[in-house]
N, C-alpha and C. Protein backbone atom coordinates (compact mmCIF):
# COMPACT_ATOMS: atom_id res chain seq x y z
N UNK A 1 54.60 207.05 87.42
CA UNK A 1 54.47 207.80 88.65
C UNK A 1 55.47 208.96 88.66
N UNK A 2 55.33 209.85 89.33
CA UNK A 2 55.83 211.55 89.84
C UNK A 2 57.07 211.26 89.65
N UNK A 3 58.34 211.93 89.80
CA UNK A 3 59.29 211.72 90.61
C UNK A 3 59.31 212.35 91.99
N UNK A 4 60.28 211.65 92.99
CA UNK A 4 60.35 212.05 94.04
C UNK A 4 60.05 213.81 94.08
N UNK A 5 61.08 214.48 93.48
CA UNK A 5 61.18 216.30 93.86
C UNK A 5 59.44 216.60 93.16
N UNK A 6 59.10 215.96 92.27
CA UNK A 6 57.59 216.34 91.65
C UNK A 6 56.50 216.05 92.52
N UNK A 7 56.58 214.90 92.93
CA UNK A 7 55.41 214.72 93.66
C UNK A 7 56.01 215.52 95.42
N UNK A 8 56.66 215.76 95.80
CA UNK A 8 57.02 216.23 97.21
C UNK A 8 56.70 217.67 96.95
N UNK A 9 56.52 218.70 96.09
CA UNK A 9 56.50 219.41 95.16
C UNK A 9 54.43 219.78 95.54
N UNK A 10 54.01 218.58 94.75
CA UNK A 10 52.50 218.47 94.66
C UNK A 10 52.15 218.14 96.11
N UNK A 11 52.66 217.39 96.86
CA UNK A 11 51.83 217.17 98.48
C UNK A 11 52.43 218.56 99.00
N UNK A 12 53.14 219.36 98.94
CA UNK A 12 53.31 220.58 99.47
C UNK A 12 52.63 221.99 98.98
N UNK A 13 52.29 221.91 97.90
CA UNK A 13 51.04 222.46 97.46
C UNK A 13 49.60 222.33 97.84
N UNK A 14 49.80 220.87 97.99
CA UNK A 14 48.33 220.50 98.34
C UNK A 14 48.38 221.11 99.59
N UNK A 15 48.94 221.05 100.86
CA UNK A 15 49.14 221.82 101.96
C UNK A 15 48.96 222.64 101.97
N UNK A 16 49.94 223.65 100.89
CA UNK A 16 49.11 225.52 101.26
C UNK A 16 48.36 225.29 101.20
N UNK A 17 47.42 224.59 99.80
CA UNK A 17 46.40 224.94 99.85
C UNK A 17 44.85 224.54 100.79
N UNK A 18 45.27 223.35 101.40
CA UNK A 18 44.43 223.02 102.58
C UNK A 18 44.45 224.55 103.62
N UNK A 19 45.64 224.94 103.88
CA UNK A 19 46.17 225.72 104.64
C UNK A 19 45.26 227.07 104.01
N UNK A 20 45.36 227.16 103.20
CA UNK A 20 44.64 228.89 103.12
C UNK A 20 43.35 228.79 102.81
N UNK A 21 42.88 227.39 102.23
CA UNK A 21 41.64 227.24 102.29
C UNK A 21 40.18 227.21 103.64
N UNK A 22 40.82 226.34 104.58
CA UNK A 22 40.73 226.43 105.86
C UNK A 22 40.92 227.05 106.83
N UNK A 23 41.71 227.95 106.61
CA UNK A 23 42.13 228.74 107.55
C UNK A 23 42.90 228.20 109.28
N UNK A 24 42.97 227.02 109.25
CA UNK A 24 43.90 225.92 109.72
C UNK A 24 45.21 226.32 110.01
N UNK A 25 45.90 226.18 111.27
CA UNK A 25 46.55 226.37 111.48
C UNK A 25 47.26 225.15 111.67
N UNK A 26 48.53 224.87 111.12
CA UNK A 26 49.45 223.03 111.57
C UNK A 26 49.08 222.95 113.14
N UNK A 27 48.26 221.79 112.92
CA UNK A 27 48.54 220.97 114.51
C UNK A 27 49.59 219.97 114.97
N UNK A 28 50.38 220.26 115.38
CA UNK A 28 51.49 220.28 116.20
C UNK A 28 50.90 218.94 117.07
N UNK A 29 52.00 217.82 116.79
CA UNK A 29 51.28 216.52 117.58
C UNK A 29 52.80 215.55 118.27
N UNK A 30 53.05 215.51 119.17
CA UNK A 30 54.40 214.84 119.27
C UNK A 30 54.21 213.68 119.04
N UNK A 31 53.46 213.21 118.83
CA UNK A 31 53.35 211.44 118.00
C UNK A 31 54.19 211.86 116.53
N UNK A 32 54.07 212.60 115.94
CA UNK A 32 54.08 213.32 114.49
C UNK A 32 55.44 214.15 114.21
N UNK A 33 56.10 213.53 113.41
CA UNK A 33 57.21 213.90 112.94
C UNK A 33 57.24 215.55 112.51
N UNK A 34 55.74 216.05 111.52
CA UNK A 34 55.75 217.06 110.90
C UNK A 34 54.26 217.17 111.34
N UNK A 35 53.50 218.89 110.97
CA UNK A 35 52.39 219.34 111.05
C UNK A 35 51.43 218.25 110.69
N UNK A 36 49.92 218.11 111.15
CA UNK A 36 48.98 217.79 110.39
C UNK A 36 47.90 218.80 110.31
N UNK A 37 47.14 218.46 108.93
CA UNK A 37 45.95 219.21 108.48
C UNK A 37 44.95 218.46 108.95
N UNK A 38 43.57 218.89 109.35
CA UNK A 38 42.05 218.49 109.15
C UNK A 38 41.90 218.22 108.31
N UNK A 39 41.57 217.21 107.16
CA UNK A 39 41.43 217.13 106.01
C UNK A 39 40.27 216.11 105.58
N UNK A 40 39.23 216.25 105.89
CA UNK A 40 37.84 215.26 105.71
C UNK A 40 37.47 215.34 103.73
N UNK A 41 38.51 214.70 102.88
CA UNK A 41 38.49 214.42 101.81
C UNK A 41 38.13 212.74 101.51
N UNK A 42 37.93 212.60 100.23
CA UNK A 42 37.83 211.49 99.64
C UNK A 42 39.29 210.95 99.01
N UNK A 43 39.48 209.88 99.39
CA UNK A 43 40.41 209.25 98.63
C UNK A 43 40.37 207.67 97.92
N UNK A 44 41.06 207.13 97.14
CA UNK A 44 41.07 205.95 96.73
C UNK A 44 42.33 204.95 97.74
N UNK A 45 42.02 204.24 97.79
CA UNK A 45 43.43 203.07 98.37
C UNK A 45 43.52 201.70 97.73
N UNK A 46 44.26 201.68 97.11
CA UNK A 46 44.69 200.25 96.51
C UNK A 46 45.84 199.38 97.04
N UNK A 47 45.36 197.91 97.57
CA UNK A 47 46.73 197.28 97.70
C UNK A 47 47.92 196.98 97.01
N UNK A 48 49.13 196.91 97.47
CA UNK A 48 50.35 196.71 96.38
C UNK A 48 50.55 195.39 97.13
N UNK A 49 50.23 195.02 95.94
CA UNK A 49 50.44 193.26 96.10
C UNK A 49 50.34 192.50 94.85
N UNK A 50 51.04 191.53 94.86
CA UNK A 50 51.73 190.73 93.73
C UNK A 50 50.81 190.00 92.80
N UNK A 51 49.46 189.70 93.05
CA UNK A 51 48.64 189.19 92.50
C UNK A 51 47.21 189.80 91.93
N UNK A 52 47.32 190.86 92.32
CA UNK A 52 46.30 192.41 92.15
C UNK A 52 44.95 191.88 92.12
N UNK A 53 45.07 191.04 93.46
CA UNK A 53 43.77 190.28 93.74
C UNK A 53 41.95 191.42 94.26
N UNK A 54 43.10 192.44 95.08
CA UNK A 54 42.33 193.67 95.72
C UNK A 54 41.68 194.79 95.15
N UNK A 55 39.98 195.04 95.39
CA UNK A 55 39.78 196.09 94.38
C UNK A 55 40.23 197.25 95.06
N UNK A 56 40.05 198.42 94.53
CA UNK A 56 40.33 199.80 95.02
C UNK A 56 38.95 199.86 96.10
N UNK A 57 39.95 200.53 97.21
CA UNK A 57 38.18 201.10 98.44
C UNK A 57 38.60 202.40 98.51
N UNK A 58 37.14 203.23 98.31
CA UNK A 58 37.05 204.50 98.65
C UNK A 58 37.28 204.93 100.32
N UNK A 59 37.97 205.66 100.62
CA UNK A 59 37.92 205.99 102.48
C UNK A 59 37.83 207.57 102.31
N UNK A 60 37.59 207.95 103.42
CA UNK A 60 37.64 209.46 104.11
C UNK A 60 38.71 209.41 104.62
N UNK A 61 39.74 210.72 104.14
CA UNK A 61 40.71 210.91 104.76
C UNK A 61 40.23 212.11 106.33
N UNK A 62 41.08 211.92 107.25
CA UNK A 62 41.16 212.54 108.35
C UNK A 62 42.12 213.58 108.53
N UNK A 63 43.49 213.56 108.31
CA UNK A 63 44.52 214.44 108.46
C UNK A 63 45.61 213.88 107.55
N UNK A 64 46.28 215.29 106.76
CA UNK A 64 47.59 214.75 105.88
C UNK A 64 48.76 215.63 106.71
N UNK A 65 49.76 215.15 106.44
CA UNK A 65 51.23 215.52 106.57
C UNK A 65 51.94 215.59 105.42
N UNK A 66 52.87 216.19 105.32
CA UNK A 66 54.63 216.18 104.80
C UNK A 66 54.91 214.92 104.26
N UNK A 67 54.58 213.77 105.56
CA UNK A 67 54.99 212.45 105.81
C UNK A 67 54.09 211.43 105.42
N UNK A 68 52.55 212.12 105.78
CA UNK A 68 51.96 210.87 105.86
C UNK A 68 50.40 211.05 105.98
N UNK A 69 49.34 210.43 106.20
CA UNK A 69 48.14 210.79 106.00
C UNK A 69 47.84 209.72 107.19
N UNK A 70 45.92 209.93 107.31
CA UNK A 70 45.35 208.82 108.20
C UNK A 70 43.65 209.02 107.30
N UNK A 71 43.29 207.99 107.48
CA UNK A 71 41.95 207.97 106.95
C UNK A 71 40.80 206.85 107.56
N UNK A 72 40.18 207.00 107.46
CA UNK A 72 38.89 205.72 108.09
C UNK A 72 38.53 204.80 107.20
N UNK A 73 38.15 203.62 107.34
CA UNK A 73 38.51 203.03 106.57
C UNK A 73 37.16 201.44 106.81
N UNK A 74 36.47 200.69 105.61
CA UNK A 74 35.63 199.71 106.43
C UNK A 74 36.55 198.10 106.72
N UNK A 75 37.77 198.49 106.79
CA UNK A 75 38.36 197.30 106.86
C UNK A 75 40.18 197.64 107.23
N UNK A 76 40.66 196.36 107.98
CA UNK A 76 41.74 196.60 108.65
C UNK A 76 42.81 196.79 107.59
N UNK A 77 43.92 196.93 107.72
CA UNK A 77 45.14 197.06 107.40
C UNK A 77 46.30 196.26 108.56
N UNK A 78 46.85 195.76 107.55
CA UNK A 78 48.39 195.06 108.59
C UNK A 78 49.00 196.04 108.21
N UNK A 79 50.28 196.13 109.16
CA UNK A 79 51.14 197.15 109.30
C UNK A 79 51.90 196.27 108.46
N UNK A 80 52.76 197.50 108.15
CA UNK A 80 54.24 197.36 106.62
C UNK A 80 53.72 197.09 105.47
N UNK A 81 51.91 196.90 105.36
CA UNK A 81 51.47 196.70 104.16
C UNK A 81 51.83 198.01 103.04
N UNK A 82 52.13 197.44 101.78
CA UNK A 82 52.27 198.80 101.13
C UNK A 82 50.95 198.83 100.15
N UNK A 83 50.54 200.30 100.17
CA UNK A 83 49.20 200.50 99.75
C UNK A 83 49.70 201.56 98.40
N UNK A 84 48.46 202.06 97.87
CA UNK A 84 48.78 203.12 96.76
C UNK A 84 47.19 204.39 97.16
N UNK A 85 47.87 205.86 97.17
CA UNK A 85 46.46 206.13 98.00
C UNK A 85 46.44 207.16 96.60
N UNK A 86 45.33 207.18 95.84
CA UNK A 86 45.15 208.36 95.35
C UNK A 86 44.10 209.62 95.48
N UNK A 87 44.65 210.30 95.21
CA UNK A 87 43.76 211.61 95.55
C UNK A 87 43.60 212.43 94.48
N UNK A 88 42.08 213.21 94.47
CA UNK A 88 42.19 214.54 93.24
C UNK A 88 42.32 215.52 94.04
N UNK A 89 43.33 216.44 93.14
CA UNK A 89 43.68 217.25 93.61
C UNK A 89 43.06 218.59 92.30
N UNK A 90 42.94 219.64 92.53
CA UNK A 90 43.02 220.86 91.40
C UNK A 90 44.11 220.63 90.21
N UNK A 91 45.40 219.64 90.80
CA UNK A 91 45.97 219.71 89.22
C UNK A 91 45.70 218.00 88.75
N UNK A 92 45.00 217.45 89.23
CA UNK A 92 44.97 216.27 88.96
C UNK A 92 44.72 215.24 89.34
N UNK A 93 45.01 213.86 88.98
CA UNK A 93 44.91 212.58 90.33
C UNK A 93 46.64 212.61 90.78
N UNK A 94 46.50 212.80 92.07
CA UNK A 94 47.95 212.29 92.61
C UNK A 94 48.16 211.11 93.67
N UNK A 95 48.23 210.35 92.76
CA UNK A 95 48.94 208.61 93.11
C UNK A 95 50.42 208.71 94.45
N UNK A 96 50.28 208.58 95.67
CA UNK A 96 51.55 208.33 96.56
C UNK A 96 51.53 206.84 96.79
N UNK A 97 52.47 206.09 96.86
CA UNK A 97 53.25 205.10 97.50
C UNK A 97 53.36 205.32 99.15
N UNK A 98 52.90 204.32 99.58
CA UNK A 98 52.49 204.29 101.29
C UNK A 98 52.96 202.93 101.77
N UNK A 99 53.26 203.13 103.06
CA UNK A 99 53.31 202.18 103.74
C UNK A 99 52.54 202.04 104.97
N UNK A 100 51.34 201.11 105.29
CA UNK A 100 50.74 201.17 106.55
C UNK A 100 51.55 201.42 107.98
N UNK A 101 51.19 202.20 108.71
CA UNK A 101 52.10 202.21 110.35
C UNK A 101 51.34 201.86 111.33
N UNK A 102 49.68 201.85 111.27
CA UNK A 102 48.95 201.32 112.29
C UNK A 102 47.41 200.99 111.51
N UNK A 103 46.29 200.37 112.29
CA UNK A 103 45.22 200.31 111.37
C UNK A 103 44.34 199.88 113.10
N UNK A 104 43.42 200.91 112.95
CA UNK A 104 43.37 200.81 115.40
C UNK A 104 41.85 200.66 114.71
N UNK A 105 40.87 199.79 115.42
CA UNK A 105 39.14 199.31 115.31
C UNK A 105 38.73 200.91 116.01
N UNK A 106 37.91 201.43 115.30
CA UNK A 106 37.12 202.29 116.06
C UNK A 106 35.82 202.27 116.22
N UNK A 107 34.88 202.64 116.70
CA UNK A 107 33.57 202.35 116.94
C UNK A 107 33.07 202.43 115.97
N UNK A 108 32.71 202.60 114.52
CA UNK A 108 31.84 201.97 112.76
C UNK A 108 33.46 201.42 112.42
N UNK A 109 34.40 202.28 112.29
CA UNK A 109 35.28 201.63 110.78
C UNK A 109 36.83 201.83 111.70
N UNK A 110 37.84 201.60 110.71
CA UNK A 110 39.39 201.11 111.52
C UNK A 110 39.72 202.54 111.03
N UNK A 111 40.59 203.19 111.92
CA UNK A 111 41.67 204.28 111.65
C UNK A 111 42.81 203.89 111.33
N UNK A 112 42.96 204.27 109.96
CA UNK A 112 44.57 204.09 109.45
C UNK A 112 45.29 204.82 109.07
N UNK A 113 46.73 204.83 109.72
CA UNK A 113 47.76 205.52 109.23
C UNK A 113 48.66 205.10 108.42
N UNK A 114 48.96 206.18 107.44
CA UNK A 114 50.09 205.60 106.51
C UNK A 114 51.15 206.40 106.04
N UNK A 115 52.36 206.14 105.81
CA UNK A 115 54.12 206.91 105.47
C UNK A 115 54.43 207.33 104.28
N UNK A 116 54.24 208.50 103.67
CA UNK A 116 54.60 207.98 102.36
C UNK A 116 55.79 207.47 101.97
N UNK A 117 55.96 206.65 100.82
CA UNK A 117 56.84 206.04 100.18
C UNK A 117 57.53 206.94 99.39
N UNK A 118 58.04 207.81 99.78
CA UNK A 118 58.50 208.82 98.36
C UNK A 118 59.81 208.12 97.52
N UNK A 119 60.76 207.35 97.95
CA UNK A 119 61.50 206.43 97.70
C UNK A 119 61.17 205.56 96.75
N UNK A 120 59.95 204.53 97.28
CA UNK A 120 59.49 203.74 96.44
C UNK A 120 58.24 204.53 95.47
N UNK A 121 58.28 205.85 95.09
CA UNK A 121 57.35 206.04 93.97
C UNK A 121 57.87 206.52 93.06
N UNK A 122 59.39 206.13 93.27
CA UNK A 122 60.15 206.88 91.93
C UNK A 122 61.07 205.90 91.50
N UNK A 123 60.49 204.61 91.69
CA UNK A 123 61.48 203.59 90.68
C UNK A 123 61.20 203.44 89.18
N UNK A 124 62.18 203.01 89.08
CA UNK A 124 62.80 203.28 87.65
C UNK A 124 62.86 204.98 87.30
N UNK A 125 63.15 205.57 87.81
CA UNK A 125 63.33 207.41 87.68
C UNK A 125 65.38 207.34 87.93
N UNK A 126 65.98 207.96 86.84
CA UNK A 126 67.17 208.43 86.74
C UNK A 126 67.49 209.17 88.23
N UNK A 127 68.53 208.94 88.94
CA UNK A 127 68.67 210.01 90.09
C UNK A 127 69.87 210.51 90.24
């Protein structure tokens, strides 16, 4: 996996480029630490868990951040779960380290939010 400055690096890229692609302006949310984007992409989510019992589920992402993303999803999430979300991006697949913060029933599928782990995606990385 990335190191921390590499991959913080690549989700801030990915931003301009949501950003000039869209023509999107940061929505400004006081729930929200930092900006979010509109972002109706595809992503992968895998559980991090000790027995790698879980397959990968495809979801639609909804909005990314700095911090963190949200996506729809056909099944719940517990909070503090740590997940692995990947995404293609123009330079590649980029793998983040997440931690669930909510997972709310919506009328078809659950809305979930998640933190990235930038901490935990750079273990074993020299610092």
């Amino acid at each position: 996996m990335p190191r921390v400055a590499e991959l913080t690096k690549h989700i801030e890229h990915l931003l301009e480029q949501i950003e000039r692609s869209t023509n999107q302006e940061p929505q400004p949310d006081a729930r929200h630490a930092s900006f979010r984007y509109a972002w109706p992409a595809h992503a992968t989510v895998e559980l991090v868990d000790a027995d790698n019992s879980s397959e990968p589920l495809s979801v639609t992402l909804e909005h990314i951040s700095r911090d963190g993303l949200d996506f729809r999803s056909s099944r719940s999430f517990q909070p503090d779960q740590k997940v692995l979300i990947s995404l293609e991006t123009d330079e590649g697949e980029l793998q983040i380290a997440a931690t669930v913060v909510h997972s709310t029933e919506s009328v078809e599928k659950f809305v979930v939010g998640v933190k990235f782990d930038l901490q935990d995606s750079c273990e074993g990385d020299d610092k």
